[in-house]
N, C-alpha and C. Protein backbone atom coordinates (compact mmCIF):
# COMPACT_ATOMS: atom_id res chain seq x y z
N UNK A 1 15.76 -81.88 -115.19
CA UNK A 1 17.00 -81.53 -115.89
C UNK A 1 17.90 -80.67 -115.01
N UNK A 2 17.26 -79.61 -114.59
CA UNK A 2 18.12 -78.52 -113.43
C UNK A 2 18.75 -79.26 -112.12
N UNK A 3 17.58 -80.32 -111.93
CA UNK A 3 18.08 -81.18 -110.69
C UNK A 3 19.15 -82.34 -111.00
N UNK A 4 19.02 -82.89 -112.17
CA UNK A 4 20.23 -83.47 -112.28
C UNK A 4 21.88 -82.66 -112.25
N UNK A 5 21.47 -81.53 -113.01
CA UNK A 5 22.81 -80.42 -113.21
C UNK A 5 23.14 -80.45 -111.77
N UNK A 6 22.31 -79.81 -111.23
CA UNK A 6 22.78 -79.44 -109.44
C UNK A 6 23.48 -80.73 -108.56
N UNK A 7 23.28 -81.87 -109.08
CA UNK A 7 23.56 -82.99 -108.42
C UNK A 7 25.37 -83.34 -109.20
N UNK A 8 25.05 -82.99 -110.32
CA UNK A 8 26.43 -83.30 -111.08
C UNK A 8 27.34 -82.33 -110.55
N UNK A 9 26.97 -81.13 -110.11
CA UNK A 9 27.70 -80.05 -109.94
C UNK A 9 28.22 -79.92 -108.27
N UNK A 10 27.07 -80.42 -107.24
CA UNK A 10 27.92 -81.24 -106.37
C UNK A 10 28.49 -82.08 -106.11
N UNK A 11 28.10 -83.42 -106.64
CA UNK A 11 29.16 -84.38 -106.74
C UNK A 11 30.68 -84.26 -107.27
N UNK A 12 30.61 -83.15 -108.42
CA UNK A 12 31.88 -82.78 -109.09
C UNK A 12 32.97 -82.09 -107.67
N UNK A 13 32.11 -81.03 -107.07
CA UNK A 13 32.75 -79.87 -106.26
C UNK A 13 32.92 -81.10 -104.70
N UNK A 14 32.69 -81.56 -104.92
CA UNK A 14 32.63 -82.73 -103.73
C UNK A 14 33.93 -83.76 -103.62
N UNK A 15 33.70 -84.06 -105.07
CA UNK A 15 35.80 -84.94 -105.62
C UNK A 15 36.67 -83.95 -105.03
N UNK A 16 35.94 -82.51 -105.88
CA UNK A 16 37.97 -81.71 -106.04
C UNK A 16 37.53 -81.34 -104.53
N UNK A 17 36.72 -81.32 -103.73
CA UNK A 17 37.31 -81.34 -102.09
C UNK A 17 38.15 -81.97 -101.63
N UNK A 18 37.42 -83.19 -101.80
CA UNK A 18 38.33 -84.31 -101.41
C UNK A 18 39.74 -84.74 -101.62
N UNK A 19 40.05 -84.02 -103.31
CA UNK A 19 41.29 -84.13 -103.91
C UNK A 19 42.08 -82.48 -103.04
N UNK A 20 41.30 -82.04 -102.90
CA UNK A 20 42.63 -81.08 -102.45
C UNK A 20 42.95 -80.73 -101.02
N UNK A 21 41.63 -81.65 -100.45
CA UNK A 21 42.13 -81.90 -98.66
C UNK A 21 43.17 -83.26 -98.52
N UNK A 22 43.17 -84.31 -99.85
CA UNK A 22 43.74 -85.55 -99.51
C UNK A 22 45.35 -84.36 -99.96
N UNK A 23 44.86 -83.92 -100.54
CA UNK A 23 46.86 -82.97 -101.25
C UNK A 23 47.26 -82.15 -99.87
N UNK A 24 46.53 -81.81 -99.23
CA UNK A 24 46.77 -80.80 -98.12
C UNK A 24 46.92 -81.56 -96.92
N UNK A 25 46.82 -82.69 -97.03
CA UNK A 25 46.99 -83.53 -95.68
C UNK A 25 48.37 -84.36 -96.24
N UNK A 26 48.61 -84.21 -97.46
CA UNK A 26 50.34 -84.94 -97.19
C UNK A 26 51.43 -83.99 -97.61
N UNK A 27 52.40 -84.46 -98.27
CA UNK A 27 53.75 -83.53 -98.15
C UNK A 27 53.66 -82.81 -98.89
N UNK A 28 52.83 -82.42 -99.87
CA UNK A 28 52.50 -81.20 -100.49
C UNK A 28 51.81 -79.86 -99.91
N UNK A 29 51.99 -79.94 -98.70
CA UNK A 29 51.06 -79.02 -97.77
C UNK A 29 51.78 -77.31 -97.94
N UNK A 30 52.80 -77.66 -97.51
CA UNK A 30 53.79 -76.52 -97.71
C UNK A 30 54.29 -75.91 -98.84
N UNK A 31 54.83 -77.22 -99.66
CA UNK A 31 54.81 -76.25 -101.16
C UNK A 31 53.43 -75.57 -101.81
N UNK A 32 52.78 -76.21 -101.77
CA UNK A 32 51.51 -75.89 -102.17
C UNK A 32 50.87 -74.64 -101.83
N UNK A 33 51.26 -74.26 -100.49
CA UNK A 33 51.07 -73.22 -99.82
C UNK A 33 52.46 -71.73 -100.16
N UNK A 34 53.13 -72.16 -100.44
CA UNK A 34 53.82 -71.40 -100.80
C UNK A 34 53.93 -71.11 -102.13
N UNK A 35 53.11 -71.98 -103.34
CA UNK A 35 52.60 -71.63 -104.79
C UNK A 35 51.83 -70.96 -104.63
N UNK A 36 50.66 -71.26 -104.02
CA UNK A 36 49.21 -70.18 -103.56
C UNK A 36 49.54 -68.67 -103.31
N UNK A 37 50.55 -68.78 -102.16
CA UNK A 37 51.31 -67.27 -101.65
C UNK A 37 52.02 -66.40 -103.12
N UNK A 38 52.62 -67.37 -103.67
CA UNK A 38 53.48 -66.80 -104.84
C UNK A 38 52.35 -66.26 -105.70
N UNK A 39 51.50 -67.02 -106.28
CA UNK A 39 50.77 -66.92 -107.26
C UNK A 39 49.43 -65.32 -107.04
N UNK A 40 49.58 -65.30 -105.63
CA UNK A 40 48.02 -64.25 -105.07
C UNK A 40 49.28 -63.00 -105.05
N UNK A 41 50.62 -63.06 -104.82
CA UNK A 41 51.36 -62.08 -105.25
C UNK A 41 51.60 -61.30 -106.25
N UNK A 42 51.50 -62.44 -107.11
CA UNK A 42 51.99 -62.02 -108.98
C UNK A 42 50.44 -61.43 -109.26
N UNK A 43 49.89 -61.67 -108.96
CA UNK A 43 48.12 -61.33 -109.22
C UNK A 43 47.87 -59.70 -108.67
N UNK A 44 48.47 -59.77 -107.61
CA UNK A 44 48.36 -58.15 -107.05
C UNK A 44 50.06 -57.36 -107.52
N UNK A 45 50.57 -57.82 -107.62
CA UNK A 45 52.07 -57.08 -108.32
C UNK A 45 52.15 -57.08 -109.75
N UNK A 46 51.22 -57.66 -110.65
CA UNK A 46 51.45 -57.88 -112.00
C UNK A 46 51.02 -56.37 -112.96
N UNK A 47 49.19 -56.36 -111.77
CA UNK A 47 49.03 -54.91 -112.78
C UNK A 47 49.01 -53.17 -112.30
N UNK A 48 50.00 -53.55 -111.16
CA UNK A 48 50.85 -52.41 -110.15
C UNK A 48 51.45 -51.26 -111.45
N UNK A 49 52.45 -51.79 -112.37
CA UNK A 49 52.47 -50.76 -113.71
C UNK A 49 51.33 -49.87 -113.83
N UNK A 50 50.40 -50.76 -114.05
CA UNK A 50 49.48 -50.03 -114.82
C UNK A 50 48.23 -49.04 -113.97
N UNK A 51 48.79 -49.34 -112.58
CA UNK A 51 48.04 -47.78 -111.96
C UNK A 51 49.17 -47.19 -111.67
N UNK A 52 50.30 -47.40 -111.24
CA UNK A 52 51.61 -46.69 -110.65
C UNK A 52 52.58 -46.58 -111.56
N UNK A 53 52.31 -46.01 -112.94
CA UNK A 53 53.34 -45.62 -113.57
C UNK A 53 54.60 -45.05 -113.50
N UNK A 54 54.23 -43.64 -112.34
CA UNK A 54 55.16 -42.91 -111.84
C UNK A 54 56.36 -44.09 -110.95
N UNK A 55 56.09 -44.55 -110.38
CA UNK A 55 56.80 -45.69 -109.63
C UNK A 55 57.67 -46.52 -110.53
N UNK A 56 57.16 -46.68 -111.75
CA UNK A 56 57.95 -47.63 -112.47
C UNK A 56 58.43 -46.58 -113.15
N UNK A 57 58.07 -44.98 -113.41
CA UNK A 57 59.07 -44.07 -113.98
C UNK A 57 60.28 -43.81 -113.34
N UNK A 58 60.14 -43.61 -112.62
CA UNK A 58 61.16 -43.58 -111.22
C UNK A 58 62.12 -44.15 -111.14
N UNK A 59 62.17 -45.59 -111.26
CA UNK A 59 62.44 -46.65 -111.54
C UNK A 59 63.43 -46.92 -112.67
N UNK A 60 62.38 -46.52 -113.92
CA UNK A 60 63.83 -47.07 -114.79
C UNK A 60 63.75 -45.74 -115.39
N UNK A 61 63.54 -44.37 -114.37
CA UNK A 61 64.78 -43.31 -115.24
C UNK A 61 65.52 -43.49 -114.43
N UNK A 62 65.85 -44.21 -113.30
CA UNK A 62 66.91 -44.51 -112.54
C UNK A 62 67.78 -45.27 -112.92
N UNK A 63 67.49 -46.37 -113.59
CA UNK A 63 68.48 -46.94 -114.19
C UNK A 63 68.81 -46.39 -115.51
N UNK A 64 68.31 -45.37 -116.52
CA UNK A 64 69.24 -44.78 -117.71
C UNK A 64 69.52 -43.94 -117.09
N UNK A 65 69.36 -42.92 -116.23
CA UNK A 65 70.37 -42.28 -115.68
C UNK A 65 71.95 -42.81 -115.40
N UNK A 66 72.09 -43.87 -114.89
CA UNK A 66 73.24 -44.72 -114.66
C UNK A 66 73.92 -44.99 -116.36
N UNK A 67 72.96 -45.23 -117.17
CA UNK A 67 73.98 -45.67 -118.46
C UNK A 67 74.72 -44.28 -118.76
């Protein structure tokens, strides 16, 4: 039973290789790469608030100061 799982579970991880070296070898190389970049950004900038409060205090008492 375990040995079938392990076999399903490489054969599975074995497709999406294949599917995302056949995506990386044509004209999706670059966008793709530049979703990846975007996306590992928003991931490390998303929960920046929530240790650096002061930074985002800063921030927008800077802008009601202005109103």
């Amino acid at each position: 039973m375990l040995h079938k799982s392990r076999i399903k579970i490489k054969n599975t991880l074995s497709e999406a290789k294949y599917i995302l070296e056949h995506l990386w070898d044509s004209a999706l190389q670059w966008p793709l790469l530049c979703l990846i970049t975007v996306a590992a950004l928003m991931v490390v900038a998303v929960p920046l608030p929530l240790y650096y409060q002061w930074v985002y205090g800063i921030f927008f008492y800077g802008i009601d100061a202005a109103d």
